[in-house]
N, C-alpha and C. Protein backbone atom coordinates (compact mmCIF):
# COMPACT_ATOMS: atom_id res chain seq x y z
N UNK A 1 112.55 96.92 82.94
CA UNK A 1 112.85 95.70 82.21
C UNK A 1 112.00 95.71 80.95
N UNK A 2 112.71 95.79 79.94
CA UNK A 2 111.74 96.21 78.35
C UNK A 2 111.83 94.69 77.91
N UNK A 3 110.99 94.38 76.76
CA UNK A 3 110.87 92.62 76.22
C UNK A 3 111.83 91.85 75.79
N UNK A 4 111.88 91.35 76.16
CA UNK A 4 112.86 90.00 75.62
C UNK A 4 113.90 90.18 77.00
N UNK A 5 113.63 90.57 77.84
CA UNK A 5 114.70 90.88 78.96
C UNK A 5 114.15 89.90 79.98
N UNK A 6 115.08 89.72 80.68
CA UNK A 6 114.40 88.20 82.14
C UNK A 6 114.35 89.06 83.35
N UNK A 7 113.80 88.68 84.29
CA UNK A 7 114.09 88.70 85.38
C UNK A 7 114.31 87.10 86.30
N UNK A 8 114.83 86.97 87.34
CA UNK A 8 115.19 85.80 88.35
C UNK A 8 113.94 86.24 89.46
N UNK A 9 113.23 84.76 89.68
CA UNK A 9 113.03 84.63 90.51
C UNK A 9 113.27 83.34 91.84
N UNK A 10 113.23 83.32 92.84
CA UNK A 10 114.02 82.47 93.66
C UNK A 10 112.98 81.25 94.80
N UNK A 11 113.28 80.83 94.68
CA UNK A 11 112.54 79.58 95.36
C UNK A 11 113.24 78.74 96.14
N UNK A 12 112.88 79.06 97.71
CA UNK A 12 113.59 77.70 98.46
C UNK A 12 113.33 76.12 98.46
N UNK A 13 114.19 75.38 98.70
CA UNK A 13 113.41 73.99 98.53
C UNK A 13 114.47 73.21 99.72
N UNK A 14 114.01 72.41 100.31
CA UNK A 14 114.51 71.76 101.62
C UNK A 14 115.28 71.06 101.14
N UNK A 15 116.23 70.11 100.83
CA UNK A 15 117.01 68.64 100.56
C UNK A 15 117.13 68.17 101.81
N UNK A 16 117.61 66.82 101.77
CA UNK A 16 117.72 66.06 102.21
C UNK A 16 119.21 65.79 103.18
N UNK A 17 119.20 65.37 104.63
CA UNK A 17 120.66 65.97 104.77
C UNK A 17 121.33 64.73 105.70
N UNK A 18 122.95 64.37 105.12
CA UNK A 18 123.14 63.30 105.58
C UNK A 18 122.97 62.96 106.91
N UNK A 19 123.08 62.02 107.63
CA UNK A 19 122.47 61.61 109.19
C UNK A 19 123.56 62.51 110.06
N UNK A 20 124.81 62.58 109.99
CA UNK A 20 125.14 63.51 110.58
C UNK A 20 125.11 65.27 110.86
N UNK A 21 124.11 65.49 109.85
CA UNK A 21 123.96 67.02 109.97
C UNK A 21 123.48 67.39 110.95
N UNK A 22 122.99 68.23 111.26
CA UNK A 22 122.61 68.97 112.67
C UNK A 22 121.57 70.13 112.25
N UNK A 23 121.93 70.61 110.66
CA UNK A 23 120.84 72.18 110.31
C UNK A 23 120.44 71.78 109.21
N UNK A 24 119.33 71.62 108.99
CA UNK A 24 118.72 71.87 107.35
C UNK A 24 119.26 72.72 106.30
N UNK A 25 119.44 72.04 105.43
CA UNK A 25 120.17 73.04 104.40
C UNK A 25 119.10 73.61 103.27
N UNK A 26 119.18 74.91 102.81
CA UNK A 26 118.20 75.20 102.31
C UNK A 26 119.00 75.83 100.82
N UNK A 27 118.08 74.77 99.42
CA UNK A 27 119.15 75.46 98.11
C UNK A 27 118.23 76.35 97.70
N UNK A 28 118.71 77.34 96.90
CA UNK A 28 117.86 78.30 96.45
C UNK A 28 117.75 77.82 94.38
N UNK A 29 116.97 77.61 93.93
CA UNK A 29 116.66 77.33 92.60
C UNK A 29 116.55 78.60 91.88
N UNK A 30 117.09 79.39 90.48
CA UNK A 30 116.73 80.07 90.22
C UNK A 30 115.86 79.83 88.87
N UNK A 31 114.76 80.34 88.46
CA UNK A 31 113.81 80.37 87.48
C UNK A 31 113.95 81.83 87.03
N UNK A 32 114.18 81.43 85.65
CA UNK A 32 114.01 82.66 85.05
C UNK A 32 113.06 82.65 84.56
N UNK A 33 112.22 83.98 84.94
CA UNK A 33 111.24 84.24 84.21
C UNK A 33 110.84 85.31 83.10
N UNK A 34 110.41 85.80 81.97
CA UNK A 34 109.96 86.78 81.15
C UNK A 34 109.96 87.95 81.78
N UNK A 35 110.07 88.63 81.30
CA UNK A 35 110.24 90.27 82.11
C UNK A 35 108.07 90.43 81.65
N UNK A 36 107.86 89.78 80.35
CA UNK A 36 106.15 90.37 80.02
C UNK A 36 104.92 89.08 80.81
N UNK A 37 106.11 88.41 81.59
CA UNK A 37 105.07 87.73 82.52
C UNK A 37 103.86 88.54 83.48
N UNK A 38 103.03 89.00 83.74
CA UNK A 38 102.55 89.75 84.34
C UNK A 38 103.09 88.80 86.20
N UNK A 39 103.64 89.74 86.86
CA UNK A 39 103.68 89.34 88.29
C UNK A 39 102.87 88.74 89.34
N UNK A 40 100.68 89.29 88.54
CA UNK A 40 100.26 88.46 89.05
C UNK A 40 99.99 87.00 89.31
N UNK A 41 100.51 86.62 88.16
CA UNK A 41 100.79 85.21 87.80
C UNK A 41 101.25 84.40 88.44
N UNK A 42 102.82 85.26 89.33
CA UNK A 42 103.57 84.22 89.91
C UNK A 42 103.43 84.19 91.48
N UNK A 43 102.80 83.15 92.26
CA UNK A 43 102.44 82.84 93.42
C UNK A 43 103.31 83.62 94.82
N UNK A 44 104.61 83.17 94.44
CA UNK A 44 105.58 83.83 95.35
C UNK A 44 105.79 85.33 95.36
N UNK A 45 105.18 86.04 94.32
CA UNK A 45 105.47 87.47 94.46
C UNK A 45 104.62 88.29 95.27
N UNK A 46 104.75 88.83 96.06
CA UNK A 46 103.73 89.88 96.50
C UNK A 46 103.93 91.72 95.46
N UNK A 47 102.58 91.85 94.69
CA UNK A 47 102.60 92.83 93.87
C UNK A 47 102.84 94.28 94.73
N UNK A 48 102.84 94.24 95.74
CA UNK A 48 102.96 95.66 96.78
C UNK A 48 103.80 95.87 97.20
N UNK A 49 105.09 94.57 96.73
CA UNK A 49 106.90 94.93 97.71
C UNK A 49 107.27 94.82 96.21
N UNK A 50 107.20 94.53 94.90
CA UNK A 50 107.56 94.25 94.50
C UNK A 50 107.63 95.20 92.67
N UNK A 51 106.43 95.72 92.50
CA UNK A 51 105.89 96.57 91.55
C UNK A 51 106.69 98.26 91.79
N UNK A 52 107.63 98.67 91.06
CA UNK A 52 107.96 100.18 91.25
C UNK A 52 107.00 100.71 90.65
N UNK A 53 106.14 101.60 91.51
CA UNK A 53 105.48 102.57 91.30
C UNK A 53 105.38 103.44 90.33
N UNK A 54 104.74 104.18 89.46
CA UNK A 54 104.91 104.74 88.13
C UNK A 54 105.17 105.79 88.66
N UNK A 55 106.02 106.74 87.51
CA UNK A 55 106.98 107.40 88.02
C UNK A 55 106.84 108.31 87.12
N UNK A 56 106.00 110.16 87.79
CA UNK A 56 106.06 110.62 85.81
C UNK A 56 106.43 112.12 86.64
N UNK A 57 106.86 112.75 85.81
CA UNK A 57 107.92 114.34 85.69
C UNK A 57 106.27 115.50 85.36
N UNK A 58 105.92 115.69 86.45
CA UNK A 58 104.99 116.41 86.01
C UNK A 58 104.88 117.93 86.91
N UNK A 59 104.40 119.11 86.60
CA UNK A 59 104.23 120.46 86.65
C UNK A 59 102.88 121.08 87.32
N UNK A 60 103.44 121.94 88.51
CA UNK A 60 102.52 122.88 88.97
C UNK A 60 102.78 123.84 89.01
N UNK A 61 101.95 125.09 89.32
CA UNK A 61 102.06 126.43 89.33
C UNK A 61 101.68 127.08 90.54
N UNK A 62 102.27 127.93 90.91
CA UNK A 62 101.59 128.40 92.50
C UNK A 62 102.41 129.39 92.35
N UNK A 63 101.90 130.04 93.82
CA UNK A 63 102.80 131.70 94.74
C UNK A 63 103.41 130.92 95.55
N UNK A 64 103.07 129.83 96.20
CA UNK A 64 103.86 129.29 97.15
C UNK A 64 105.30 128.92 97.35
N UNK A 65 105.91 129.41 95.98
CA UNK A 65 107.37 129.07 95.49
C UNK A 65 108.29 129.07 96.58
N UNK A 66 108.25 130.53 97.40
CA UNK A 66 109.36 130.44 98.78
C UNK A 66 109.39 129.43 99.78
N UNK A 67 107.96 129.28 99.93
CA UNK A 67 107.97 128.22 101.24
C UNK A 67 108.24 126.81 101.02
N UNK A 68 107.96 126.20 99.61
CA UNK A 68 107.89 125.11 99.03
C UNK A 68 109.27 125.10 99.00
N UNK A 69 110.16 125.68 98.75
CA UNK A 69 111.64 125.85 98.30
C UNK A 69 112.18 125.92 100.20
N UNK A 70 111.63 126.67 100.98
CA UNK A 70 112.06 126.55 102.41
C UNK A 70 111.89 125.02 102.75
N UNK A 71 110.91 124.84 102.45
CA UNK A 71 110.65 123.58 103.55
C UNK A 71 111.06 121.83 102.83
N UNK A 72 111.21 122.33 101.40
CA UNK A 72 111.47 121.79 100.44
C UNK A 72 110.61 120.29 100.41
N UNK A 73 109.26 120.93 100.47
CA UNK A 73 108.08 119.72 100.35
C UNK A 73 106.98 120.62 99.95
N UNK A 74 105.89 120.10 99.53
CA UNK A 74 104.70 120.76 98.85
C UNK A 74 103.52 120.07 99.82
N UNK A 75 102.73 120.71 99.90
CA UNK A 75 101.42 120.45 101.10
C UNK A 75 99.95 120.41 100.06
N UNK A 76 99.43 119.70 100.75
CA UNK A 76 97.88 119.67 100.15
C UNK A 76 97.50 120.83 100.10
N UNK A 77 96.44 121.52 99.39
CA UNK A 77 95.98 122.15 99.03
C UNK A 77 94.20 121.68 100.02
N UNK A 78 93.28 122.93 100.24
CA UNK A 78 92.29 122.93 101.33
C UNK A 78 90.98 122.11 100.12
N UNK A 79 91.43 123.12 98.73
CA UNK A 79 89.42 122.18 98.05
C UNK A 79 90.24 121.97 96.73
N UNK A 80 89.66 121.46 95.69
CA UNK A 80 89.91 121.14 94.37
C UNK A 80 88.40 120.31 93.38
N UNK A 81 88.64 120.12 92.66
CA UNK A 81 87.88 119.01 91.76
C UNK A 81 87.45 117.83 92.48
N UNK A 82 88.72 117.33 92.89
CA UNK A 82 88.90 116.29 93.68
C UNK A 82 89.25 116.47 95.08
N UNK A 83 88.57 117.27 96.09
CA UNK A 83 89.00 117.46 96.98
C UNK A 83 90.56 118.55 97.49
N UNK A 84 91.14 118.04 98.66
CA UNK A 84 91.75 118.28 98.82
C UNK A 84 93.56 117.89 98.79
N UNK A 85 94.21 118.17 97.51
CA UNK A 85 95.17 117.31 96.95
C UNK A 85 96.17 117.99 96.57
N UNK A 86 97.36 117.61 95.94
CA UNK A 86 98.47 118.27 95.16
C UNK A 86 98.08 117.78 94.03
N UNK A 87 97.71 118.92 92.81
CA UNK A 87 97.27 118.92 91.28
C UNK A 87 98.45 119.13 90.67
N UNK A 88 98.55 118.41 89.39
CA UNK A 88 99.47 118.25 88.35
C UNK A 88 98.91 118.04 87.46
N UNK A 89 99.90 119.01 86.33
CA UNK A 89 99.69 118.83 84.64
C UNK A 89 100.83 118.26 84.11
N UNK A 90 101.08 117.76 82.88
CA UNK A 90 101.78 117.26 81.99
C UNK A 90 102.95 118.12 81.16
N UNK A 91 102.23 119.60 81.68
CA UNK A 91 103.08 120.29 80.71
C UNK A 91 103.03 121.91 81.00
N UNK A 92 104.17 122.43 81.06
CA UNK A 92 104.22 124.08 81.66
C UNK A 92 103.03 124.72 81.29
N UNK A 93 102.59 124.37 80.30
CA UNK A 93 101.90 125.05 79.59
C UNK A 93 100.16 124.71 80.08
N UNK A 94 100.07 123.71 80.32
CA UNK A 94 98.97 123.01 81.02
C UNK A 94 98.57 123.48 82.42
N UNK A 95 99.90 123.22 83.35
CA UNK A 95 99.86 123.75 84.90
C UNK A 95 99.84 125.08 84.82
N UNK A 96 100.15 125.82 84.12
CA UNK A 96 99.70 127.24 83.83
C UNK A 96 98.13 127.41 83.69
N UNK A 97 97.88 126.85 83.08
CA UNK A 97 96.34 127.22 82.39
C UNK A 97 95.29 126.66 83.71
N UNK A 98 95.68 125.94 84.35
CA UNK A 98 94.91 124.71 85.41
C UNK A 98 95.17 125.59 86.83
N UNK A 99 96.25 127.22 86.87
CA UNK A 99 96.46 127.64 88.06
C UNK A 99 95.28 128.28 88.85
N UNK A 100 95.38 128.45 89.84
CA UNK A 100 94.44 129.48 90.89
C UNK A 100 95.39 130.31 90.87
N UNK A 101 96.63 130.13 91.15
CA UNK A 101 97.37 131.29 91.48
C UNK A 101 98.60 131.31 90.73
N UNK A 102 99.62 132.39 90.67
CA UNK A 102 100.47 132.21 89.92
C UNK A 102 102.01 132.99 90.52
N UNK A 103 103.26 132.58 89.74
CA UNK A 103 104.36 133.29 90.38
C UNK A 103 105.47 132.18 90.13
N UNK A 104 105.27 130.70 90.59
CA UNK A 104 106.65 129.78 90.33
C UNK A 104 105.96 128.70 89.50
N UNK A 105 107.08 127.90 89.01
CA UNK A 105 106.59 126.72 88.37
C UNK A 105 107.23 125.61 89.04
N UNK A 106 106.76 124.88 89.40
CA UNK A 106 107.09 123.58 90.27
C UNK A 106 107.74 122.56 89.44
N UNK A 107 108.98 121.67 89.28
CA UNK A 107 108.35 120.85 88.30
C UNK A 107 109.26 119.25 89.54
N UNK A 108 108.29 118.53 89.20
CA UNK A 108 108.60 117.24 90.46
C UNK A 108 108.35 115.73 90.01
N UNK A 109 109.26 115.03 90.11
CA UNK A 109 109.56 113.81 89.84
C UNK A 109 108.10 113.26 90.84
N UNK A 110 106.50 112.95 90.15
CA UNK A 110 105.23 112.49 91.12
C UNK A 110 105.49 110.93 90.88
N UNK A 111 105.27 110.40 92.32
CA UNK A 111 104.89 108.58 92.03
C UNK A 111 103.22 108.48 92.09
N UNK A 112 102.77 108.77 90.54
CA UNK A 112 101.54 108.22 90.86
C UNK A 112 101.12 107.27 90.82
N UNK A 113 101.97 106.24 90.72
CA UNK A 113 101.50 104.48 91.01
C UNK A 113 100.36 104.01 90.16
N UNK A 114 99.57 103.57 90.65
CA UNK A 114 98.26 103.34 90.43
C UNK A 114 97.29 103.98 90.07
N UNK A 115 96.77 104.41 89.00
CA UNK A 115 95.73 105.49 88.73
C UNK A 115 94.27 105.50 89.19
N UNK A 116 93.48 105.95 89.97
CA UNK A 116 92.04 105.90 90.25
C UNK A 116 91.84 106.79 88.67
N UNK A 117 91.23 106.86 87.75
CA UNK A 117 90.67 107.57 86.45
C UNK A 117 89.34 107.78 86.69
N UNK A 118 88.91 109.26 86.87
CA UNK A 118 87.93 109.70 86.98
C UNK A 118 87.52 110.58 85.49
N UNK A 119 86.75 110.72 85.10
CA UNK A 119 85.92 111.91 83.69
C UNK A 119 85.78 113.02 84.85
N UNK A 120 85.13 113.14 85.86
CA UNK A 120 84.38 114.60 86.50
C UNK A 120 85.18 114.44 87.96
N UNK A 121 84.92 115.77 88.26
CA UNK A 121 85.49 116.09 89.22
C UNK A 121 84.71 115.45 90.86
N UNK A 122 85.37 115.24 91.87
CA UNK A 122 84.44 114.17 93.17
C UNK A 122 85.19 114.39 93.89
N UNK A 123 84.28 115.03 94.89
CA UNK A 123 85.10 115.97 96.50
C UNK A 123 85.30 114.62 97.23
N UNK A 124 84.71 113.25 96.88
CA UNK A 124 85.43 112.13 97.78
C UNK A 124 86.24 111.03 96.40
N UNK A 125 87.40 111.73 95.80
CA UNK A 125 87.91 111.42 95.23
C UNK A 125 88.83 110.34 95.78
N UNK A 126 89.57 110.88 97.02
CA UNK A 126 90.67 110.32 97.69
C UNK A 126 90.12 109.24 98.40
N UNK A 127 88.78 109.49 98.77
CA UNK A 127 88.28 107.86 99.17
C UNK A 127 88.03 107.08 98.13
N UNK A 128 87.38 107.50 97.24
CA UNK A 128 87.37 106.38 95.72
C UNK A 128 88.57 105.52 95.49
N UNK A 129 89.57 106.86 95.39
CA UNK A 129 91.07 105.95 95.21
C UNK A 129 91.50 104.89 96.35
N UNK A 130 91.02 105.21 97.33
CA UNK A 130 91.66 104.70 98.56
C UNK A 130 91.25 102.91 98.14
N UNK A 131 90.26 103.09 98.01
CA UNK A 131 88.77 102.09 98.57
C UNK A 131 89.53 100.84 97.15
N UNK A 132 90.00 102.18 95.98
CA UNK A 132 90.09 101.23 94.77
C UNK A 132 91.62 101.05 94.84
N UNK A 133 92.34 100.98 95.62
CA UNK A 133 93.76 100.20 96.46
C UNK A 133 94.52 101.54 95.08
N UNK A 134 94.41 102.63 94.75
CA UNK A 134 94.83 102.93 93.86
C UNK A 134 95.96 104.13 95.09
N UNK A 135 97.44 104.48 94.10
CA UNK A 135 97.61 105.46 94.71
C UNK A 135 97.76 107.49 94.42
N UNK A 136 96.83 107.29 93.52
CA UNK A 136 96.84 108.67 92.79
C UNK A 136 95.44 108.99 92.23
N UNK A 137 94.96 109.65 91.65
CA UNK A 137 93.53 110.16 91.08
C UNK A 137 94.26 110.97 89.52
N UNK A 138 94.11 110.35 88.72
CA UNK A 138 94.01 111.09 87.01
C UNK A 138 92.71 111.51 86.32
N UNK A 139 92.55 112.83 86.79
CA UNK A 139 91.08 113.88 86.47
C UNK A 139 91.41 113.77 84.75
N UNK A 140 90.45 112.86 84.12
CA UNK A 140 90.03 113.34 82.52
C UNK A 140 89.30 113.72 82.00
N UNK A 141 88.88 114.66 81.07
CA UNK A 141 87.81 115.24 80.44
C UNK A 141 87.60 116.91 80.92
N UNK A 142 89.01 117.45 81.52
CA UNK A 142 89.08 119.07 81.40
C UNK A 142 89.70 119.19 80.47
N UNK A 143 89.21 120.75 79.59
CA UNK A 143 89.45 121.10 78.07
C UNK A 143 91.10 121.40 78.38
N UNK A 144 91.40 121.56 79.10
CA UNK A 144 93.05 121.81 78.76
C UNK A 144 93.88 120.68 79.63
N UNK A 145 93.63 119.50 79.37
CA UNK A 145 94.52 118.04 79.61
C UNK A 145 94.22 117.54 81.28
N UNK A 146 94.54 116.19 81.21
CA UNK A 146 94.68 115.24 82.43
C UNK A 146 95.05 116.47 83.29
N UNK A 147 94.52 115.82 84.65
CA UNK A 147 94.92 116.64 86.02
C UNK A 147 95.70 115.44 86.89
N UNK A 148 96.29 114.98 87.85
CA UNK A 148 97.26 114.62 88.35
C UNK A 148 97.19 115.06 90.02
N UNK A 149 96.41 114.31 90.69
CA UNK A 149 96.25 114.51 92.18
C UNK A 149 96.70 113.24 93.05
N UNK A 150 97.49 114.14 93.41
CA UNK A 150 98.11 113.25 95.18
C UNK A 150 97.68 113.68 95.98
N UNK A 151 97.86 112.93 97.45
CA UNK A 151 97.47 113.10 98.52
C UNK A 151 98.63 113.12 99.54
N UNK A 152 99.28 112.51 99.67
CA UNK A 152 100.27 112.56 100.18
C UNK A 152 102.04 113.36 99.74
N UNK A 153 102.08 113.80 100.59
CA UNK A 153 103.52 114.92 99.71
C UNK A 153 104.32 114.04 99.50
N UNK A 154 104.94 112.89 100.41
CA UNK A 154 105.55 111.82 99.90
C UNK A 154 105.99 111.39 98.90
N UNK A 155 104.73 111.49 98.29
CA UNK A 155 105.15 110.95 96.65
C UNK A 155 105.45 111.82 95.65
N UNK A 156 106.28 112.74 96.13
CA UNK A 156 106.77 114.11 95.28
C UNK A 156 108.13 114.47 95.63
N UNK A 157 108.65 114.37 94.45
CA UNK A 157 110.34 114.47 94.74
C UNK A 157 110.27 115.89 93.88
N UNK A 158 110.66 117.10 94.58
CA UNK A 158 110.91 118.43 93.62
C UNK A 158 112.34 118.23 92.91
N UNK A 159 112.19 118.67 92.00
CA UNK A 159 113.17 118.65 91.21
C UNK A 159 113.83 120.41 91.05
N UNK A 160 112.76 121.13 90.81
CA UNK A 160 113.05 123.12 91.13
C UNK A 160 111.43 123.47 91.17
N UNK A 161 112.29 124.54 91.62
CA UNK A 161 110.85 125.73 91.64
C UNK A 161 111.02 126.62 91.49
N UNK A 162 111.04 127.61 90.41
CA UNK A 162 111.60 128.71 89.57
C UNK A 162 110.32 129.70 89.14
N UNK A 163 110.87 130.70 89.15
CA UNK A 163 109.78 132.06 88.90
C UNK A 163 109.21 132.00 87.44
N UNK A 164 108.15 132.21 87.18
CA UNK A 164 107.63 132.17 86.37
C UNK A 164 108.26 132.99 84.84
């Protein structure tokens, strides 16, 4: 929803019901509200059913190309910067340079939601994030761009995985 665009939100309210009714009738009011309202604002929303998750097209590199393509999911990785995670770059050219190993290029629709933003690298990264209700870790301040760690495969939709 970009500016000047609305969204509806909905509100029950009880009326009043003639003596012969038998069920409460319940009207629904609609309020439109600003799409640049921030959501925390509005009482009735819960921000955790309601917020789509950020959503970014980002690139890894590995040997693991066959199995990732078999099983058609990607697995944590054992150590990293940040522990133990699925790392992402911004750009072929990036997840190249950021590899341990090499052979396919991954490239996968990541929900990293919520950013934990770290400068240095922290083997209890994934608890930082956890603790800070965040759902992703964005490593800044390596000379060749943002790093991009999940924890969960979940939040990785492959899109291909093609030979280098």
């Amino acid at each position: 929803v970009g500016v000047g665009a609305w969204s509806l939100a909905t509100t029950p309210s009880e009326q009043k019901q003639p003596a012969t009714s038998t069920a409460p009738s319940v009207t629904t009011h609609l309020t439109l509200i600003p799409a640049i309202t921030p959501l925390s604002s509005i009482s009735t929303f819960s921000l955790a059913s309601t917020v789509t998750p950020r959503t970014q097209r980002l690139y890894h590199v590995t040997d693991a190309g066959p199995k990732i393509k078999a099983e058609n999911k990607m697995r944590r990785g054992q150590s990293g910067l940040c522990g133990g995670g699925i790392y992402f770059a911004d750009s072929i050219e990036a997840a190249k340079s950021k590899a341990h190993t090499r052979g396919y290029i991954v490239t996968a629709m990541v929900r990293v939601g919520k950013a934990k933003v770290l400068d240095l690298g922290d083997a209890n990264a994934e608890l930082r994030m956890t603790e800070s209700g965040c759902d992703s870790v964005e490593l800044r301040g390596r000379p060749n761009g943002i790093e991009y760690v999940v924890y969960n495969p979940d939040q990785i939709e492959l899109i291909s995985v093609c030979p280098e």
